[in-house]
PDB file of N, CA and C in Angstrom:
ATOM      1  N   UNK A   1       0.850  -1.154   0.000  1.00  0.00           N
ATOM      2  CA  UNK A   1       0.000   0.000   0.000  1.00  0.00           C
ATOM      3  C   UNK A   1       0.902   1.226   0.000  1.00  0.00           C
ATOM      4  N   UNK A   2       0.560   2.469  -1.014  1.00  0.00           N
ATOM      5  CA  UNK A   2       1.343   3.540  -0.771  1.00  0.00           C
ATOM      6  C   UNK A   2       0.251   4.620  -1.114  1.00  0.00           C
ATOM      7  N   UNK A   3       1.006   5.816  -1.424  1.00  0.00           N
ATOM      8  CA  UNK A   3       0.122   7.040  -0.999  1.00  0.00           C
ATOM      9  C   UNK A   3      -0.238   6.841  -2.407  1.00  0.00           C
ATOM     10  N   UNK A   4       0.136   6.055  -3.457  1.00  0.00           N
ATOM     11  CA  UNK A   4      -0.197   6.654  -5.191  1.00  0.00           C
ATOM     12  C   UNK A   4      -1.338   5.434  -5.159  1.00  0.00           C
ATOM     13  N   UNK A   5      -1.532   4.461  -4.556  1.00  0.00           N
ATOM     14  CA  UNK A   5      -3.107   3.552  -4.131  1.00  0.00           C
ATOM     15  C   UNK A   5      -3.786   4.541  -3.725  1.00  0.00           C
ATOM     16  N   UNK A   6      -3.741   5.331  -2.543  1.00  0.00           N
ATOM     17  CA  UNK A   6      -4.689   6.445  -1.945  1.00  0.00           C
ATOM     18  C   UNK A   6      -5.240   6.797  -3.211  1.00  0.00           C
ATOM     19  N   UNK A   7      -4.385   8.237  -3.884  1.00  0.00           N
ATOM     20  CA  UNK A   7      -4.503   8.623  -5.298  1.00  0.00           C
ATOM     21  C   UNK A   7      -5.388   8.181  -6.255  1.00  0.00           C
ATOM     22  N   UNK A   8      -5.551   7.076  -6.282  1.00  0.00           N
ATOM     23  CA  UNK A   8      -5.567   6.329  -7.547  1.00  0.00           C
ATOM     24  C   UNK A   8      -7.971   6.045  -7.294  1.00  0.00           C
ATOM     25  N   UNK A   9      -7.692   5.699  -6.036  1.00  0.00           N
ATOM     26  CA  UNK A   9      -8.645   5.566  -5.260  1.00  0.00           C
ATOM     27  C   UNK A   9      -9.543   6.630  -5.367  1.00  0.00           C
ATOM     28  N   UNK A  10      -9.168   8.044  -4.617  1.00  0.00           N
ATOM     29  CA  UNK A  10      -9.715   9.280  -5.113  1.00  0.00           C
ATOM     30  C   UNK A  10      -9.671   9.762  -6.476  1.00  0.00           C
ATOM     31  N   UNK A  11      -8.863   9.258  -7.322  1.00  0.00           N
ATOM     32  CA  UNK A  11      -9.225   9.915  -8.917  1.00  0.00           C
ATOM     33  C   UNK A  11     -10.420   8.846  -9.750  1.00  0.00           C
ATOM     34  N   UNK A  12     -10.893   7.774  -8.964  1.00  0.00           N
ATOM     35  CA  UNK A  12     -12.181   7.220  -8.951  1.00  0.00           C
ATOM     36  C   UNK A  12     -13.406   7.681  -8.648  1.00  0.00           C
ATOM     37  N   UNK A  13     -13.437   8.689  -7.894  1.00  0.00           N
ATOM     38  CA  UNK A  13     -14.174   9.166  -7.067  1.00  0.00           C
ATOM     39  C   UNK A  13     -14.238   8.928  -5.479  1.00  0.00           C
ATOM     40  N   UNK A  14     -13.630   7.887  -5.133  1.00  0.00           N
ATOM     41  CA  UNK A  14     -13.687   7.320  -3.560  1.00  0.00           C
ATOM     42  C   UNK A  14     -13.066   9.085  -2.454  1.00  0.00           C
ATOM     43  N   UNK A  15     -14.567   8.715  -1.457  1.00  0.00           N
ATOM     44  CA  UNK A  15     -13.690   9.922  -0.218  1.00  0.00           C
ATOM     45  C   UNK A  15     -13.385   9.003   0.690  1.00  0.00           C
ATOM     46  N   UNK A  16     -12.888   9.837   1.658  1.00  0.00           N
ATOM     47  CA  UNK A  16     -11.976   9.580   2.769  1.00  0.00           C
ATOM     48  C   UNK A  16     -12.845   8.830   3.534  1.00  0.00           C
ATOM     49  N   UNK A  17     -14.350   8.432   4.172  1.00  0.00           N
ATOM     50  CA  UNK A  17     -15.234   7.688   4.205  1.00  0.00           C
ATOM     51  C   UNK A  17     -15.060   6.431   3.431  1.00  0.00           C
ATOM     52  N   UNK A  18     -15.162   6.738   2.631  1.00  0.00           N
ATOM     53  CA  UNK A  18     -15.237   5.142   1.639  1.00  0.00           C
ATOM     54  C   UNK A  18     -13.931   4.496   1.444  1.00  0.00           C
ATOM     55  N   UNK A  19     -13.302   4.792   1.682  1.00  0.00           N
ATOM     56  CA  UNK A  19     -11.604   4.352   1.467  1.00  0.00           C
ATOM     57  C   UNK A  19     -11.306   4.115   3.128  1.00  0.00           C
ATOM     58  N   UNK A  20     -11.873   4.615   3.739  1.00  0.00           N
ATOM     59  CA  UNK A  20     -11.449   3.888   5.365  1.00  0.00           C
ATOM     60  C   UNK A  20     -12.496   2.754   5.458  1.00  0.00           C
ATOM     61  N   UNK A  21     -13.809   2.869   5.388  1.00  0.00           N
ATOM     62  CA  UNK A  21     -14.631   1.839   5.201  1.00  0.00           C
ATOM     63  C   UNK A  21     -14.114   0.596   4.954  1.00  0.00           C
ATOM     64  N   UNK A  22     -13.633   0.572   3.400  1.00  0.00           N
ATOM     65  CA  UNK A  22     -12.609  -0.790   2.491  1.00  0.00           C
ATOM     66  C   UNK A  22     -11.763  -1.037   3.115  1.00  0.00           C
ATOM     67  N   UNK A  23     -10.613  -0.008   3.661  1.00  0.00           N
ATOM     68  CA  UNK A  23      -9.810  -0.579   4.623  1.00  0.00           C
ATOM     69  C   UNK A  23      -9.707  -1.638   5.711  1.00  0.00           C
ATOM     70  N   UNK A  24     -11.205  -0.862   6.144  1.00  0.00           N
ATOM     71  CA  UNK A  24     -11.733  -1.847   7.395  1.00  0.00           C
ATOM     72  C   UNK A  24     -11.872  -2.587   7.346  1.00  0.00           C
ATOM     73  N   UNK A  25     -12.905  -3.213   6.432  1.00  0.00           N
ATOM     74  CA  UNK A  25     -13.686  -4.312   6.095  1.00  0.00           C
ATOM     75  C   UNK A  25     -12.401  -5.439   5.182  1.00  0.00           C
ATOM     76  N   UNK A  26     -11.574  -5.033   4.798  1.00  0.00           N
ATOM     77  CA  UNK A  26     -10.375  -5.936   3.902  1.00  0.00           C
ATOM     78  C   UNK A  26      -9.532  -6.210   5.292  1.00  0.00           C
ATOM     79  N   UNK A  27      -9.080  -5.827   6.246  1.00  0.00           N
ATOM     80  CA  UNK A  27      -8.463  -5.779   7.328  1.00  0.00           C
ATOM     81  C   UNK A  27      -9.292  -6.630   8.433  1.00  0.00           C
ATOM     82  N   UNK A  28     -10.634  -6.331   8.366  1.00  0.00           N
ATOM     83  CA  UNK A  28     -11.283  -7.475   9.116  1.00  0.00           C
ATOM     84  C   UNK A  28     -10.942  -8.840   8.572  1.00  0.00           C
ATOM     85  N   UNK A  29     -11.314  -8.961   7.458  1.00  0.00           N
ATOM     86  CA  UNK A  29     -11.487 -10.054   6.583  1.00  0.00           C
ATOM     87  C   UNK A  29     -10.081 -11.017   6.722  1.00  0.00           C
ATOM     88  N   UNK A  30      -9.066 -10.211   6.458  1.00  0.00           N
ATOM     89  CA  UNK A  30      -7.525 -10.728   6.267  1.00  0.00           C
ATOM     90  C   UNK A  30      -7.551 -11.308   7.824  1.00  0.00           C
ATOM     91  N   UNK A  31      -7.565 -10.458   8.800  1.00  0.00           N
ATOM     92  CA  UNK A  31      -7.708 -11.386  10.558  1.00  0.00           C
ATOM     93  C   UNK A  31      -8.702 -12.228  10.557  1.00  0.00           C
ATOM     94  N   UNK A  32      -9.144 -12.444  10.293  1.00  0.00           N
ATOM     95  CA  UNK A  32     -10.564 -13.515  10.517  1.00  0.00           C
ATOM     96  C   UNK A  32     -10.010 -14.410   9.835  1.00  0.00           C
ATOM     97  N   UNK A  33      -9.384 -14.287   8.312  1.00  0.00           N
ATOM     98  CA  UNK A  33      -8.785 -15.694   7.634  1.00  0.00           C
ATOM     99  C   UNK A  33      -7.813 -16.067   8.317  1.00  0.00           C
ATOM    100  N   UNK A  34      -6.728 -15.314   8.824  1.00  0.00           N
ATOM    101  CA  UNK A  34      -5.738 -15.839   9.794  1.00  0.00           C
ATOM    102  C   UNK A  34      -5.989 -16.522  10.860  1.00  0.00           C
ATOM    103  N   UNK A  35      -6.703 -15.766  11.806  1.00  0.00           N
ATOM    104  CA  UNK A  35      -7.568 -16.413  12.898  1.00  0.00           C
ATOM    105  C   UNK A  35      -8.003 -18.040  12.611  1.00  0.00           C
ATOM    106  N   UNK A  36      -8.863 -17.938  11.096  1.00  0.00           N
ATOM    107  CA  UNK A  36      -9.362 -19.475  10.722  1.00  0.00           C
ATOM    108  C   UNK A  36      -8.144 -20.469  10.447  1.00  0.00           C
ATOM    109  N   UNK A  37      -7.385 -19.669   9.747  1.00  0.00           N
ATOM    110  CA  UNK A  37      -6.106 -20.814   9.400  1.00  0.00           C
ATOM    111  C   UNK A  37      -5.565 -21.310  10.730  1.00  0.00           C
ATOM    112  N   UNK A  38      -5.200 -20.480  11.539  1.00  0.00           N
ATOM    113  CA  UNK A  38      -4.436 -20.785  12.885  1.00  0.00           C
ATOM    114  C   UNK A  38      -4.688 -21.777  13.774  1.00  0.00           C
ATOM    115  N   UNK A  39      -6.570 -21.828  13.899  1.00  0.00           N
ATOM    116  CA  UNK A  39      -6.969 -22.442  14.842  1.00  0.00           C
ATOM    117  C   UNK A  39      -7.365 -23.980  13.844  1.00  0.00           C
ATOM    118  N   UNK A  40      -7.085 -23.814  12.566  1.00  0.00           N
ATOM    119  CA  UNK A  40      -7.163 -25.431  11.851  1.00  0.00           C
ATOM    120  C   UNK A  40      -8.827 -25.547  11.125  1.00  0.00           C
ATOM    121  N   UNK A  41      -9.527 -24.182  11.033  1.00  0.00           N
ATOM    122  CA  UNK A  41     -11.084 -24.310  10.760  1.00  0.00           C
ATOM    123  C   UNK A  41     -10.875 -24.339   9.497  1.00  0.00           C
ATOM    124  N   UNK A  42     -11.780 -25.589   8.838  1.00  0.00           N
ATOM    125  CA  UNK A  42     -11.647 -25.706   7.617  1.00  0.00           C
ATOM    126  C   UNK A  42     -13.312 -25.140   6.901  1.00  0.00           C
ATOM    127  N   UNK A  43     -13.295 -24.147   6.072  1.00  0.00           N
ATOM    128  CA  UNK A  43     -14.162 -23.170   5.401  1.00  0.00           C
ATOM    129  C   UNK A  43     -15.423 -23.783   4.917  1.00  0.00           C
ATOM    130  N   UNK A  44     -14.966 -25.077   4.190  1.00  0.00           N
ATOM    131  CA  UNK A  44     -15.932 -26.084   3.284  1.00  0.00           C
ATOM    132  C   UNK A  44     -16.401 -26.939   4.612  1.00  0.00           C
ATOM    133  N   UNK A  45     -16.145 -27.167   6.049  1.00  0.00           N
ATOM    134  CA  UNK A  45     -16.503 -28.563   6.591  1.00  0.00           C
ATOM    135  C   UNK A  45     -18.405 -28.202   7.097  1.00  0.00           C
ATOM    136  N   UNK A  46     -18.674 -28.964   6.742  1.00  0.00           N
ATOM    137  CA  UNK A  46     -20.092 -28.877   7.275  1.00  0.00           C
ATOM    138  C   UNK A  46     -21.390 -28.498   5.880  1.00  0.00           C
ATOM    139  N   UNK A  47     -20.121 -28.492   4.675  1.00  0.00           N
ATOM    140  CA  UNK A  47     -21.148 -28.136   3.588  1.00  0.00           C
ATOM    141  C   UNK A  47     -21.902 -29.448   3.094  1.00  0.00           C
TER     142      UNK A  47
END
């Protein structure tokens, strides 16, 4: 991640709202998969 992603983001239209939002929610997501890998939870069991 660097400041020319920021950039690139806002010459889309994205504000400072919506670009922390994504942050969040991609940053949740990435710990929660770690979290799952760590503790051995497999994604598909129970389908």
């Amino acid at each position: 991640m660097a400041a020319s992603d920021l950039e690139a983001l806002r010459a889309h239209g994205w504000n400072e709202v919506e670009i922390s939002d994504a942050c969040q929610v991609i940053a949740y997501f990435n710990y929660i998969n770690r979290i799952a890998d760590g503790l051995g939870i497999d994604p598909e069991a129970g389908l």
